[in-house]
Protein backbone atom coordinates (compact mmCIF):
# COMPACT_ATOMS: atom_id res chain seq x y z
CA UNK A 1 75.07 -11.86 36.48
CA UNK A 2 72.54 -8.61 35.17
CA UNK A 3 73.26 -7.28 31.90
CA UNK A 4 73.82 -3.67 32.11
CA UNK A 5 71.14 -1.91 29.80
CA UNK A 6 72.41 -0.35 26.57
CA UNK A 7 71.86 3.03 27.28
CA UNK A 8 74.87 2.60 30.14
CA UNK A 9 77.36 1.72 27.79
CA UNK A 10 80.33 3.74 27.13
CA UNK A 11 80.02 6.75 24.79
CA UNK A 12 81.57 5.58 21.04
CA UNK A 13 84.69 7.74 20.16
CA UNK A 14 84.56 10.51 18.15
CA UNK A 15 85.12 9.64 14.21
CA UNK A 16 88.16 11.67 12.92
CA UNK A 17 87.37 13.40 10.04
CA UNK A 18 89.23 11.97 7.35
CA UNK A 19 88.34 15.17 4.39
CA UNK A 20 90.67 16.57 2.57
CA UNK A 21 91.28 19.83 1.14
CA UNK A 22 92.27 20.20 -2.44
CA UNK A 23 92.91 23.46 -4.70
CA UNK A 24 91.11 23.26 -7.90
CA UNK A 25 91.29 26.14 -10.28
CA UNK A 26 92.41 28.27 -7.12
CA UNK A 27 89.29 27.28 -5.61
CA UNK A 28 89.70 25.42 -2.27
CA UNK A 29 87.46 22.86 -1.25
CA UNK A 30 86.79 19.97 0.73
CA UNK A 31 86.45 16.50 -0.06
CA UNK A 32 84.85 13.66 2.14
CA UNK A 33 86.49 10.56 0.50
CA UNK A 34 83.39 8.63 1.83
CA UNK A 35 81.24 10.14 -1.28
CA UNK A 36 83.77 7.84 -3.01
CA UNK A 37 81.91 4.87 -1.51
CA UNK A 38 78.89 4.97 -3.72
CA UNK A 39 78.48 2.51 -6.33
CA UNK A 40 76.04 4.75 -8.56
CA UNK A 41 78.75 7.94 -8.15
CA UNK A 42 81.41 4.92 -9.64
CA UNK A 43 79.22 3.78 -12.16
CA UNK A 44 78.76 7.80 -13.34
CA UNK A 45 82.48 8.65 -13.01
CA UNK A 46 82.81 5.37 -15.52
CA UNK A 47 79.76 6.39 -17.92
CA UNK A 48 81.70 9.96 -18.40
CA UNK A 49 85.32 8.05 -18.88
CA UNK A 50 83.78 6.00 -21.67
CA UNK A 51 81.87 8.94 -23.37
CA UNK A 52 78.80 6.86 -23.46
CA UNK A 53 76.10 8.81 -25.24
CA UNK A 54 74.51 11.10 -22.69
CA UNK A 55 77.36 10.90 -20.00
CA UNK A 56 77.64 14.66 -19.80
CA UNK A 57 74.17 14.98 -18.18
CA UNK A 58 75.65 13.40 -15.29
CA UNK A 59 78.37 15.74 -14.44
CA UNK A 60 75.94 18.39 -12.52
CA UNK A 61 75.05 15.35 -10.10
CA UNK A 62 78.77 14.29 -10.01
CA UNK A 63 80.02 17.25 -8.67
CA UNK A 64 77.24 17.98 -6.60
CA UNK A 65 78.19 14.49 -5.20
CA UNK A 66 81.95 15.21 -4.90
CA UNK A 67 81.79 18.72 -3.17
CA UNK A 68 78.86 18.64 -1.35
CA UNK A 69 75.50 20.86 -1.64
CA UNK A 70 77.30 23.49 0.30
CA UNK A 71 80.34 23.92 -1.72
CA UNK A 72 78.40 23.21 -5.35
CA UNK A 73 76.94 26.84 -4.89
CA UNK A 74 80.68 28.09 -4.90
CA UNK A 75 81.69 26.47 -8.00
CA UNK A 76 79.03 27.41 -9.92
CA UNK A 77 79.66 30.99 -9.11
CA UNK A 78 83.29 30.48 -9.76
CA UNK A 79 82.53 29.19 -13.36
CA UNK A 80 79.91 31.25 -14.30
CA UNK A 81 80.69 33.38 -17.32
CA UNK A 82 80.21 36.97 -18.03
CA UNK A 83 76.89 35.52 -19.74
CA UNK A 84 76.36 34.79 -16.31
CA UNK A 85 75.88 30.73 -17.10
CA UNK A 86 77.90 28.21 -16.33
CA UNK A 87 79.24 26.46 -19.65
CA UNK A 88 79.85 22.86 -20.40
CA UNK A 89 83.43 22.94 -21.54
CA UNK A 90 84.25 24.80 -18.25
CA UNK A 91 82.14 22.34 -15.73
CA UNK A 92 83.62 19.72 -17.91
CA UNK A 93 87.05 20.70 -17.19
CA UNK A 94 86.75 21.66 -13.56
CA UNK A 95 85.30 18.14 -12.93
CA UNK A 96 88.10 16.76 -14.40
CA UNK A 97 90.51 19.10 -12.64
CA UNK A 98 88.85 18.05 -9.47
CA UNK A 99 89.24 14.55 -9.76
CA UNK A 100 93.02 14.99 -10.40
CA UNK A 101 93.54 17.06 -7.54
CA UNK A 102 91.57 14.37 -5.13
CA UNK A 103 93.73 12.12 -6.83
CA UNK A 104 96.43 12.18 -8.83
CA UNK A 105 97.29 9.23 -9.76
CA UNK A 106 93.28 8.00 -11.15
């Protein structure tokens, strides 16, 4: 019996989109839960739990990670300051923020 070449095979379904949409701040964005499945985005998420030495030179990439490139551009501009920078106790805390809203019970 002929094998029926590959490009005759049936067209895959669709992936759902599984992303979620979490308020944050009063800033609505969202989430892939795939960027979850990255070891080196675990291993920073656990560097900034423990407070290792340096840890908070990560959060930039974190977030970037979490949100997306599209949606980092918003949060800056949502943080910045009347200084017109974004400050590290306020990216600190909407990282945090974040994280609880994606999941509450972490």
């Amino acid at each position: 019996m002929p094998k029926n070449p590959q490009d005759h095979k049936p067209k895959a379904a669709a992936k759902e989109s599984s992303a979620r949409t979490v308020e944050v701040q009063g800033l609505a964005l969202t989430i892939d839960p795939d960027v979850f499945d990255d070891f080196e985005l675990l291993d920073g998420i656990r560097r900034i739990d423990s407070g290792e030495p340096g840890s908070a030179l990560l959060m930039p990439e974190l977030m970037r990670a979490m949100v997306g490139a599209n949606q980092y551009r918003q949060v800056l501009d949502h943080l910045r300051g009347d200084n017109g920078r974004v400050g590290l106790k306020a990216g600190a805390k909407f990282l945090a923020d974040l994280m609880r809203a994606y999941d509450p019970n972490s």
